[in-house]
PDB file of N, CA and C in Angstrom:
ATOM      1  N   UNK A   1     -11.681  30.293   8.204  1.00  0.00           N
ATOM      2  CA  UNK A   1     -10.924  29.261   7.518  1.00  0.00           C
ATOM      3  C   UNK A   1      -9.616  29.828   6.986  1.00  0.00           C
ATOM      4  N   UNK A   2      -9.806  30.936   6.484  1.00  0.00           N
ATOM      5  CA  UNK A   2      -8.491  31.706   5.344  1.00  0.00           C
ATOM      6  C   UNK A   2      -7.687  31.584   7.059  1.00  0.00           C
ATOM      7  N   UNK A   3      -8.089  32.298   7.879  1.00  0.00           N
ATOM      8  CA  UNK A   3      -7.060  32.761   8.969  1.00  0.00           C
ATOM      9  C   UNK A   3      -5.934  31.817   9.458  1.00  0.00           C
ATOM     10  N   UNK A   4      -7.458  30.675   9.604  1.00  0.00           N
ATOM     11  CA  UNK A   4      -6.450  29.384  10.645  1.00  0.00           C
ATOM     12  C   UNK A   4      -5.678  28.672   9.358  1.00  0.00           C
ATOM     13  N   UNK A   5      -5.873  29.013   8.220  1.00  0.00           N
ATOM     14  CA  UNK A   5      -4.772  28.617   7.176  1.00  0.00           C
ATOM     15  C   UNK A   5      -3.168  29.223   7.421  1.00  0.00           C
ATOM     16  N   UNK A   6      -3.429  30.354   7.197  1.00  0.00           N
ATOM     17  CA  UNK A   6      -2.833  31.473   7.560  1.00  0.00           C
ATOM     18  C   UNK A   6      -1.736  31.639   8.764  1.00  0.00           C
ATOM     19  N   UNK A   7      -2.677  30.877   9.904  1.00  0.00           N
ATOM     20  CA  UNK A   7      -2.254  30.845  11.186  1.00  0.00           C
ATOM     21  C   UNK A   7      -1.180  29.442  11.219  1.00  0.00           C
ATOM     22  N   UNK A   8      -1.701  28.582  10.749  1.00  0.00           N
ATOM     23  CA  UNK A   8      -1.067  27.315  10.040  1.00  0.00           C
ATOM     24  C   UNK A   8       0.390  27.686   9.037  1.00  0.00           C
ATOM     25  N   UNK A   9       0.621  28.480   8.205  1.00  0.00           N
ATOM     26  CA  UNK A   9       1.665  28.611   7.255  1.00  0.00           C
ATOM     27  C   UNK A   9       3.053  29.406   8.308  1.00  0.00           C
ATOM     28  N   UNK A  10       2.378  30.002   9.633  1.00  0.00           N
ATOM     29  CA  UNK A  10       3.143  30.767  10.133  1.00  0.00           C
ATOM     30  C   UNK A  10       3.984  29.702  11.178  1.00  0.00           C
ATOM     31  N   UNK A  11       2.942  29.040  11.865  1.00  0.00           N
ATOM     32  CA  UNK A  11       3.522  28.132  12.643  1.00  0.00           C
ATOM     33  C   UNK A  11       4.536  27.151  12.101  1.00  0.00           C
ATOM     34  N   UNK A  12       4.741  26.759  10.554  1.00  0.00           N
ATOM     35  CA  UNK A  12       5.199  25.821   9.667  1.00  0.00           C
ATOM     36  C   UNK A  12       6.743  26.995   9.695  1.00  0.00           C
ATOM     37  N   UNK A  13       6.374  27.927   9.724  1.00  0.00           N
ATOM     38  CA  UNK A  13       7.483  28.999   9.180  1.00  0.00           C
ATOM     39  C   UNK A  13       8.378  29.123  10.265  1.00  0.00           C
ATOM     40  N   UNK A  14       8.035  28.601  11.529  1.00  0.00           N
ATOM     41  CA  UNK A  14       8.964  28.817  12.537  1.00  0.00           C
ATOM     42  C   UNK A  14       9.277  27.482  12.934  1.00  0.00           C
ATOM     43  N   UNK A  15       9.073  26.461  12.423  1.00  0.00           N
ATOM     44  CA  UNK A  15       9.818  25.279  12.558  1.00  0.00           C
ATOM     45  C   UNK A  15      11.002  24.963  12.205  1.00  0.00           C
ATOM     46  N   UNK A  16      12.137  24.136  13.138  1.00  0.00           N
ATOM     47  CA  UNK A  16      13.143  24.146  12.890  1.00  0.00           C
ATOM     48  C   UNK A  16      13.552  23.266  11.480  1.00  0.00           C
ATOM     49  N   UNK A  17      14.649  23.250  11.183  1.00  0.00           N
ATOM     50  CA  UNK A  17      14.506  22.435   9.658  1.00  0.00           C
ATOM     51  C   UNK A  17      14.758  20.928  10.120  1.00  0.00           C
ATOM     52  N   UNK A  18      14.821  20.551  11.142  1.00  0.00           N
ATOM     53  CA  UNK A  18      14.684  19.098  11.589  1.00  0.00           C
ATOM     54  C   UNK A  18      13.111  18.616  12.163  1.00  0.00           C
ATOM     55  N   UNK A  19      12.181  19.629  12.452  1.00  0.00           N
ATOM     56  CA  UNK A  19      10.867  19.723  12.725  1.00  0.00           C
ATOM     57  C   UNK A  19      10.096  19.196  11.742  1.00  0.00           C
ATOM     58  N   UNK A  20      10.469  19.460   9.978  1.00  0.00           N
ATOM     59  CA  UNK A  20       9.689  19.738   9.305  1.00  0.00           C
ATOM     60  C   UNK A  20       9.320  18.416   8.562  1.00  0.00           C
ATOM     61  N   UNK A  21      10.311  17.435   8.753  1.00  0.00           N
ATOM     62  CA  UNK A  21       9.491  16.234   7.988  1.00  0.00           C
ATOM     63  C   UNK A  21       8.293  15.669   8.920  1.00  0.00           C
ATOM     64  N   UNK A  22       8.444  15.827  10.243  1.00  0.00           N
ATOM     65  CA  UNK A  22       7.782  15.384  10.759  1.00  0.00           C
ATOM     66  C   UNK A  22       6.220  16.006  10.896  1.00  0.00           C
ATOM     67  N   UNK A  23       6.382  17.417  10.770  1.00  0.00           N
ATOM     68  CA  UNK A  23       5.238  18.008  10.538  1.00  0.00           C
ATOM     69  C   UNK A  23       4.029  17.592   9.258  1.00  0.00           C
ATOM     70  N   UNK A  24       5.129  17.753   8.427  1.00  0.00           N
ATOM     71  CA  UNK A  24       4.725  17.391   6.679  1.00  0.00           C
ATOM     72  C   UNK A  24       4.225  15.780   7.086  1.00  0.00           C
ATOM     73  N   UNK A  25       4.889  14.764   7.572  1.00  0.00           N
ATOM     74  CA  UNK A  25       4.051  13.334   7.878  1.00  0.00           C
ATOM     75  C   UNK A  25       2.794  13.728   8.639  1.00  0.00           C
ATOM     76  N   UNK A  26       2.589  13.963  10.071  1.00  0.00           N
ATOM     77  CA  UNK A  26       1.150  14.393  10.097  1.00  0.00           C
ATOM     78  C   UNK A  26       0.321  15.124   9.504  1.00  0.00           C
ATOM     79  N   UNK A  27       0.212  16.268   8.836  1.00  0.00           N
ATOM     80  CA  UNK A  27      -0.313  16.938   7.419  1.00  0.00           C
ATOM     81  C   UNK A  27      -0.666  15.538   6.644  1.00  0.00           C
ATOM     82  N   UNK A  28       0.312  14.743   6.261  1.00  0.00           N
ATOM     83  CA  UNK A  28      -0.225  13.554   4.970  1.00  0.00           C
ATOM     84  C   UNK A  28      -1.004  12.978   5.823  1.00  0.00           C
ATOM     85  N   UNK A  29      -0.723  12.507   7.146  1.00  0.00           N
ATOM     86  CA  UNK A  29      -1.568  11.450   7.750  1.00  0.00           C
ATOM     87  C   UNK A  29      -3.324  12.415   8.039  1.00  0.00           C
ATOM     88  N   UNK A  30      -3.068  13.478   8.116  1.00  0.00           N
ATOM     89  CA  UNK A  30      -4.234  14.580   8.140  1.00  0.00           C
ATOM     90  C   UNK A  30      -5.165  13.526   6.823  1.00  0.00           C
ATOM     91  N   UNK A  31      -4.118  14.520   5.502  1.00  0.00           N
ATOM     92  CA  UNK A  31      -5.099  14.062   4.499  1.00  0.00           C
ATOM     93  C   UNK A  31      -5.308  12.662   4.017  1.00  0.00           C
ATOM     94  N   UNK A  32      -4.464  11.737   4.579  1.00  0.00           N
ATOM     95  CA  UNK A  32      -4.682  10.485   3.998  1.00  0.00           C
ATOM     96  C   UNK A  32      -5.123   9.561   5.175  1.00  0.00           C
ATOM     97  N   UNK A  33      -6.127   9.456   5.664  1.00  0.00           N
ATOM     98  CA  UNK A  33      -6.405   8.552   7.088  1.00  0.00           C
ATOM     99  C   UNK A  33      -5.951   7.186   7.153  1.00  0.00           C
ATOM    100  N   UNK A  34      -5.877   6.626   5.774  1.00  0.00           N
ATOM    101  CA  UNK A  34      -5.762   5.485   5.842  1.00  0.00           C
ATOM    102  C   UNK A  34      -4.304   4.970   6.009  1.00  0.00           C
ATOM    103  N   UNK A  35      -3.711   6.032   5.481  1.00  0.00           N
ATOM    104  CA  UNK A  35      -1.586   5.919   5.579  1.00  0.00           C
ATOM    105  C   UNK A  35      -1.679   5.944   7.245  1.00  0.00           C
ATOM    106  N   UNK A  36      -1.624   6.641   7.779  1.00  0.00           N
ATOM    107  CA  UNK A  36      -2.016   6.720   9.208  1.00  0.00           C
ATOM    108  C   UNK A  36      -2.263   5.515  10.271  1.00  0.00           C
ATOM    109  N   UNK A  37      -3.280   5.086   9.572  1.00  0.00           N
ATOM    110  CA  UNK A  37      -3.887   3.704   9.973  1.00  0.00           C
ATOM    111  C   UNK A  37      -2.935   3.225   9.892  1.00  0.00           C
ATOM    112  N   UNK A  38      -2.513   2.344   8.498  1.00  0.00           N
ATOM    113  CA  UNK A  38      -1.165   1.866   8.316  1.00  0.00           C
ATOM    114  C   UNK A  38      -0.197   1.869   8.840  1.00  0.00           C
ATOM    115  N   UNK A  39       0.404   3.112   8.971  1.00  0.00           N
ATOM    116  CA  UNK A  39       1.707   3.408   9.846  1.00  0.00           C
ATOM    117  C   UNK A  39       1.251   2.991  11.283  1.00  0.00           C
ATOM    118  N   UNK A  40       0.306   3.025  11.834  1.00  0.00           N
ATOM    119  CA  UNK A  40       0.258   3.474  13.227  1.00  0.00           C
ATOM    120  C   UNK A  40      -0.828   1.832  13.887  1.00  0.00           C
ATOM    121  N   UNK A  41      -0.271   0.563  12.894  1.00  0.00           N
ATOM    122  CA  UNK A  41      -1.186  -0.685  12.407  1.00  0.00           C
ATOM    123  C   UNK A  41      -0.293  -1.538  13.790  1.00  0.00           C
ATOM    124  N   UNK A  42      -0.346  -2.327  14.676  1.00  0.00           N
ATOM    125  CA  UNK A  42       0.715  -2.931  15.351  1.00  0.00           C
ATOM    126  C   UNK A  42       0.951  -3.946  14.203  1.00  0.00           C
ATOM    127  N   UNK A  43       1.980  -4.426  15.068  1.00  0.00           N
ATOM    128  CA  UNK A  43       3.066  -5.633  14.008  1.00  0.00           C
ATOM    129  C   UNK A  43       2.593  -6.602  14.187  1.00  0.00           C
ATOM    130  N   UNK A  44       2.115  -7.888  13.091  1.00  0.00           N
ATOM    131  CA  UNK A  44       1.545  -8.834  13.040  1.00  0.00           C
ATOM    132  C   UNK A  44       2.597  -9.379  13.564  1.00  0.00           C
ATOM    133  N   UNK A  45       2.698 -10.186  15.148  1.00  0.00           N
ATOM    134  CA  UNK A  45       3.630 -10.883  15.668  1.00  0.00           C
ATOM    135  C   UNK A  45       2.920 -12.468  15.465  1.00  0.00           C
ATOM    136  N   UNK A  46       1.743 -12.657  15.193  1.00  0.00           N
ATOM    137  CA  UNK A  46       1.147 -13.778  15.246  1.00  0.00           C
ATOM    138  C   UNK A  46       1.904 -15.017  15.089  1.00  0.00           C
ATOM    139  N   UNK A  47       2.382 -16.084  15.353  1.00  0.00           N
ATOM    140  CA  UNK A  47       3.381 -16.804  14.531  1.00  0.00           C
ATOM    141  C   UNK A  47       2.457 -17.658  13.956  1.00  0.00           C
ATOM    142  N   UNK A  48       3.899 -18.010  12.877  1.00  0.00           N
ATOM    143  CA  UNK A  48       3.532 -18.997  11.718  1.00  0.00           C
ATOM    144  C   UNK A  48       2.984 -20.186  11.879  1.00  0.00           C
ATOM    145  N   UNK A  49       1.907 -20.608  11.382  1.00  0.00           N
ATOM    146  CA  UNK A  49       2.110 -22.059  11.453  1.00  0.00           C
ATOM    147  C   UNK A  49       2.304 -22.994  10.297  1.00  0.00           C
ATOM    148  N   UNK A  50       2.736 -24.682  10.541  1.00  0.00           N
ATOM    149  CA  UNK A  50       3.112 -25.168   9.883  1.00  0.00           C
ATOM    150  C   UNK A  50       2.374 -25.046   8.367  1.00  0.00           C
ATOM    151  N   UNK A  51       1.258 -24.992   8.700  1.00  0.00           N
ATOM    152  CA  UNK A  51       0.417 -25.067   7.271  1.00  0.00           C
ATOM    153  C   UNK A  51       0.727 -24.059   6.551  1.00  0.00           C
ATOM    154  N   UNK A  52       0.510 -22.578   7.308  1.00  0.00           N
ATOM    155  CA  UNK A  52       0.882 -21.355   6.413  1.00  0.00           C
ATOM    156  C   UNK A  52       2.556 -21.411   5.572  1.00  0.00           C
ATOM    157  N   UNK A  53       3.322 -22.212   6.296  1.00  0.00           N
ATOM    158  CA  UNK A  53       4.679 -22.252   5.999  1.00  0.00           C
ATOM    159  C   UNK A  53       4.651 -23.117   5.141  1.00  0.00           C
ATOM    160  N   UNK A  54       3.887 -24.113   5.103  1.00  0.00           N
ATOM    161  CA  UNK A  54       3.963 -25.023   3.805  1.00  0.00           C
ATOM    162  C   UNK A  54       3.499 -24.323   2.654  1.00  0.00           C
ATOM    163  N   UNK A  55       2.148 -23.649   2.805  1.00  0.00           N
ATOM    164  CA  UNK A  55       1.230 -22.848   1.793  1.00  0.00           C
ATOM    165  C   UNK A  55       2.554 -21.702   1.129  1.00  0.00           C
ATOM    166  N   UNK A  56       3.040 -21.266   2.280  1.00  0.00           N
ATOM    167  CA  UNK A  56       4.826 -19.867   1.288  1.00  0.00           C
ATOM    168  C   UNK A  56       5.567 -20.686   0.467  1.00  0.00           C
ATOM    169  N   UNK A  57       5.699 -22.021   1.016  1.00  0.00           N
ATOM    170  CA  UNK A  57       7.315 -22.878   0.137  1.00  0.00           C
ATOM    171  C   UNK A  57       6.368 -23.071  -1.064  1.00  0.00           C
ATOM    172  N   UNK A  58       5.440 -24.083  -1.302  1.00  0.00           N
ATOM    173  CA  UNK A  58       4.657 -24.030  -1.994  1.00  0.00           C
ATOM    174  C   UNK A  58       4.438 -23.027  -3.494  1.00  0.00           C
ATOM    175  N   UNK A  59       4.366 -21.891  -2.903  1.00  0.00           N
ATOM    176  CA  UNK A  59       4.111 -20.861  -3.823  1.00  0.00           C
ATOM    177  C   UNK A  59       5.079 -20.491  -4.009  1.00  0.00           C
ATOM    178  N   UNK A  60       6.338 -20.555  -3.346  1.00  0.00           N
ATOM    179  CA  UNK A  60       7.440 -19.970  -3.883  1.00  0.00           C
ATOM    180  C   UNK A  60       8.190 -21.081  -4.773  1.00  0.00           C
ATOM    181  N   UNK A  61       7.956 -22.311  -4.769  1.00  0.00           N
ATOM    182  CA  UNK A  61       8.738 -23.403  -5.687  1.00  0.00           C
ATOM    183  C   UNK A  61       7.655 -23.112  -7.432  1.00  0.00           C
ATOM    184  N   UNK A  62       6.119 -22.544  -7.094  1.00  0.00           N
ATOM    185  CA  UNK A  62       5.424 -22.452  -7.951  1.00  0.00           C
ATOM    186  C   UNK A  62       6.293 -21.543  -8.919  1.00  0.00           C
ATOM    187  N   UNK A  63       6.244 -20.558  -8.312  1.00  0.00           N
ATOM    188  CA  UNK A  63       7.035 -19.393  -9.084  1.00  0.00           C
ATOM    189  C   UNK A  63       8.202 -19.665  -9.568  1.00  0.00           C
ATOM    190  N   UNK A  64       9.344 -20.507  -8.919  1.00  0.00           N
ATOM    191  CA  UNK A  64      10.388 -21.219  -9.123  1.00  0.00           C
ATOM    192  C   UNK A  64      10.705 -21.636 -10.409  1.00  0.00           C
ATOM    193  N   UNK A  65       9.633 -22.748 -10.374  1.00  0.00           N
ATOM    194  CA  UNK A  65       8.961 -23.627 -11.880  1.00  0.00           C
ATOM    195  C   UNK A  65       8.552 -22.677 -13.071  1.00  0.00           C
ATOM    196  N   UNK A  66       8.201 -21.734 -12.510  1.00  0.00           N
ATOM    197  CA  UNK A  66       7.266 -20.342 -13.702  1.00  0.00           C
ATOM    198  C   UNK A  66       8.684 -19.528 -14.099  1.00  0.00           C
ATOM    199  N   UNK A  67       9.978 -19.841 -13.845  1.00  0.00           N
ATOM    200  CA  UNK A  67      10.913 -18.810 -14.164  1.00  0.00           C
ATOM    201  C   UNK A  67      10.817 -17.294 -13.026  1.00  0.00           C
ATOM    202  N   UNK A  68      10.278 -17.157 -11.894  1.00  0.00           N
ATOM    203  CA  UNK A  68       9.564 -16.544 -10.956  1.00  0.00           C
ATOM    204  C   UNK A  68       8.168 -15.397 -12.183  1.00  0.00           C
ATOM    205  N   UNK A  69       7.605 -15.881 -12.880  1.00  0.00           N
ATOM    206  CA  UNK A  69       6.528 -15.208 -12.842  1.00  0.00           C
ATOM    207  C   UNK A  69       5.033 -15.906 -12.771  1.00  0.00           C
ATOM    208  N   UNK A  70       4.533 -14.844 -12.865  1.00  0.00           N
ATOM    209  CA  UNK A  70       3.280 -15.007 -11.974  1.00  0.00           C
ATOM    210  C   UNK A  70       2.190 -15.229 -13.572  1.00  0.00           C
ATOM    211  N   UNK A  71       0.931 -15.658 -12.959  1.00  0.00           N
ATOM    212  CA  UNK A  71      -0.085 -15.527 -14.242  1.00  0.00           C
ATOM    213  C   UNK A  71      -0.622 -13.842 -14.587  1.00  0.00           C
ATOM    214  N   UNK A  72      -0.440 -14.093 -16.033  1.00  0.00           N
ATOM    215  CA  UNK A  72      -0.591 -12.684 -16.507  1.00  0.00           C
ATOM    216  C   UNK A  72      -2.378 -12.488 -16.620  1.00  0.00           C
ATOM    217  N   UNK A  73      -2.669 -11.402 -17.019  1.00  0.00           N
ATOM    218  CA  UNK A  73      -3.787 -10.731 -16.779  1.00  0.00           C
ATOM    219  C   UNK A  73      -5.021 -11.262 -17.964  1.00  0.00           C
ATOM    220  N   UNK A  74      -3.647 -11.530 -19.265  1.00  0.00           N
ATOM    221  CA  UNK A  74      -4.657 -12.509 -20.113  1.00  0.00           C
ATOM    222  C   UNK A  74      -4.250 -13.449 -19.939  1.00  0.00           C
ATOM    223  N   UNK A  75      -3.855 -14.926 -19.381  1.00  0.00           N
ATOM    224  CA  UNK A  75      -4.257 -15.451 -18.832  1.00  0.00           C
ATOM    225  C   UNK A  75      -5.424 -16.076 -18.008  1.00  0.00           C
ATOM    226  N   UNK A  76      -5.773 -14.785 -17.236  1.00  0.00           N
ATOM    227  CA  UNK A  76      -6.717 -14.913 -16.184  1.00  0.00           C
ATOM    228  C   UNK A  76      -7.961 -14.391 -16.869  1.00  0.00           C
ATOM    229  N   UNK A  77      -7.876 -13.912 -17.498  1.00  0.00           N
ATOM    230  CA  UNK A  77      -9.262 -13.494 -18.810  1.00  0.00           C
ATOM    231  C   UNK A  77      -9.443 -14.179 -19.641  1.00  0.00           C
ATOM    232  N   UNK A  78      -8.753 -14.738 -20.239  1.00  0.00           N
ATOM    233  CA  UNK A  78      -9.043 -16.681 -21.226  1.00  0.00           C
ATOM    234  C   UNK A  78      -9.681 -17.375 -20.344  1.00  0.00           C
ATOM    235  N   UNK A  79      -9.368 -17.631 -19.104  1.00  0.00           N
ATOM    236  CA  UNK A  79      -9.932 -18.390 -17.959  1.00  0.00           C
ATOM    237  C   UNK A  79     -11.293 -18.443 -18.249  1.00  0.00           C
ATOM    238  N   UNK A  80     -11.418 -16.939 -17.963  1.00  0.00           N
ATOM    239  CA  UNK A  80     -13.089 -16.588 -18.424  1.00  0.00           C
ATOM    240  C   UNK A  80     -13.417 -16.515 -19.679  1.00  0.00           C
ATOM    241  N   UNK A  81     -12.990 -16.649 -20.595  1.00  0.00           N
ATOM    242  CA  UNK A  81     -13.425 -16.596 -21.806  1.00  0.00           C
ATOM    243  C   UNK A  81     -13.491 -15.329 -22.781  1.00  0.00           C
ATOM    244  N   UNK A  82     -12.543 -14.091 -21.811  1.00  0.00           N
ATOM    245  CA  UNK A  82     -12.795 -12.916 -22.101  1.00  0.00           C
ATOM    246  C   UNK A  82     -11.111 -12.208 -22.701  1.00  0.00           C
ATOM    247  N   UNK A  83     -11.032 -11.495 -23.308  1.00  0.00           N
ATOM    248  CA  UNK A  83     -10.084 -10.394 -23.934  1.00  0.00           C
ATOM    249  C   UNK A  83     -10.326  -8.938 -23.006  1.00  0.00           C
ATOM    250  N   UNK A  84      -8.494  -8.355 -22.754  1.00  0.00           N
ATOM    251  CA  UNK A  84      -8.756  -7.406 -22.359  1.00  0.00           C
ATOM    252  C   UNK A  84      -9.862  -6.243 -22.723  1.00  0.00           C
ATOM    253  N   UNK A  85     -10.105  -6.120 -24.198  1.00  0.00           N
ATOM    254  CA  UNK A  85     -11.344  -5.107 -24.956  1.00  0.00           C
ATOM    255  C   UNK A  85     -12.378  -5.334 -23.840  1.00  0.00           C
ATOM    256  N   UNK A  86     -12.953  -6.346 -23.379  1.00  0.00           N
ATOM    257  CA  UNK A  86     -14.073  -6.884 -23.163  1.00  0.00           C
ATOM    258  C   UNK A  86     -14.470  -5.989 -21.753  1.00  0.00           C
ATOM    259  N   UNK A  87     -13.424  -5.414 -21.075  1.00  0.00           N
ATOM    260  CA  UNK A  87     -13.235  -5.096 -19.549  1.00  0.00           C
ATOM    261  C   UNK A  87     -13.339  -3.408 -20.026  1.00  0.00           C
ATOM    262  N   UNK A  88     -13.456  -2.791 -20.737  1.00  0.00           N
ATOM    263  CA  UNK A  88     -13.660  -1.766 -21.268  1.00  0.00           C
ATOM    264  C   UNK A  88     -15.070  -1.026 -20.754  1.00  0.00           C
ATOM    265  N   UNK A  89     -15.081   0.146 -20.472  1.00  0.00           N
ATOM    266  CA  UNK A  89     -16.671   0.530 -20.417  1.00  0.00           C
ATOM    267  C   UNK A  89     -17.360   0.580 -21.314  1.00  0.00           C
ATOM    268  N   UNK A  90     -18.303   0.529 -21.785  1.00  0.00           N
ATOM    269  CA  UNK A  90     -19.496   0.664 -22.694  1.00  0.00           C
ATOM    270  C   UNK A  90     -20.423   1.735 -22.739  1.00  0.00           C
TER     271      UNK A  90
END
């Protein structure tokens, strides 16, 4: 393990300095599988339809009306009957 570390820091060491972001992105995509995924996700080309396009204007005139904000967190915990304290561990 120490070696192929080792063997790893050397190969990094002879990369050109235009090599190296790209190296350093696979390394993250190494440790992060899911960035990876992400990046490497095809492009939702699906098209729109009318409904979904009504459902965006919709929510965006909502926000419009709200000064563009959204419902806050207490808000949505009055809903339930609850205070942030309440969401606390025990």
């Amino acid at each position: 393990m120490a070696a192929d570390k080792e063997h790893a820091h050397k190969l990094i060491e002879q990369l050109a300095p235009g090599q190296v972001p790209a190296a350093i992105g696979m390394l993250e995509r190494l440790l992060d599988p899911v960035s990876g995924a992400i990046a490497n996700a095809p492009v939702d080309d699906e098209p729109e339809t009318d409904e979904e396009r009504t459902a965006v204007a919709k929510s965006k005139a909502w926000f419009k009306q709200r000064g563009g904000q959204g419902i806050s967190h207490q808000e949505v915990l009055a809903d339930f009957g609850l205070i942030p304290v309440d969401l606390k561990n025990k």
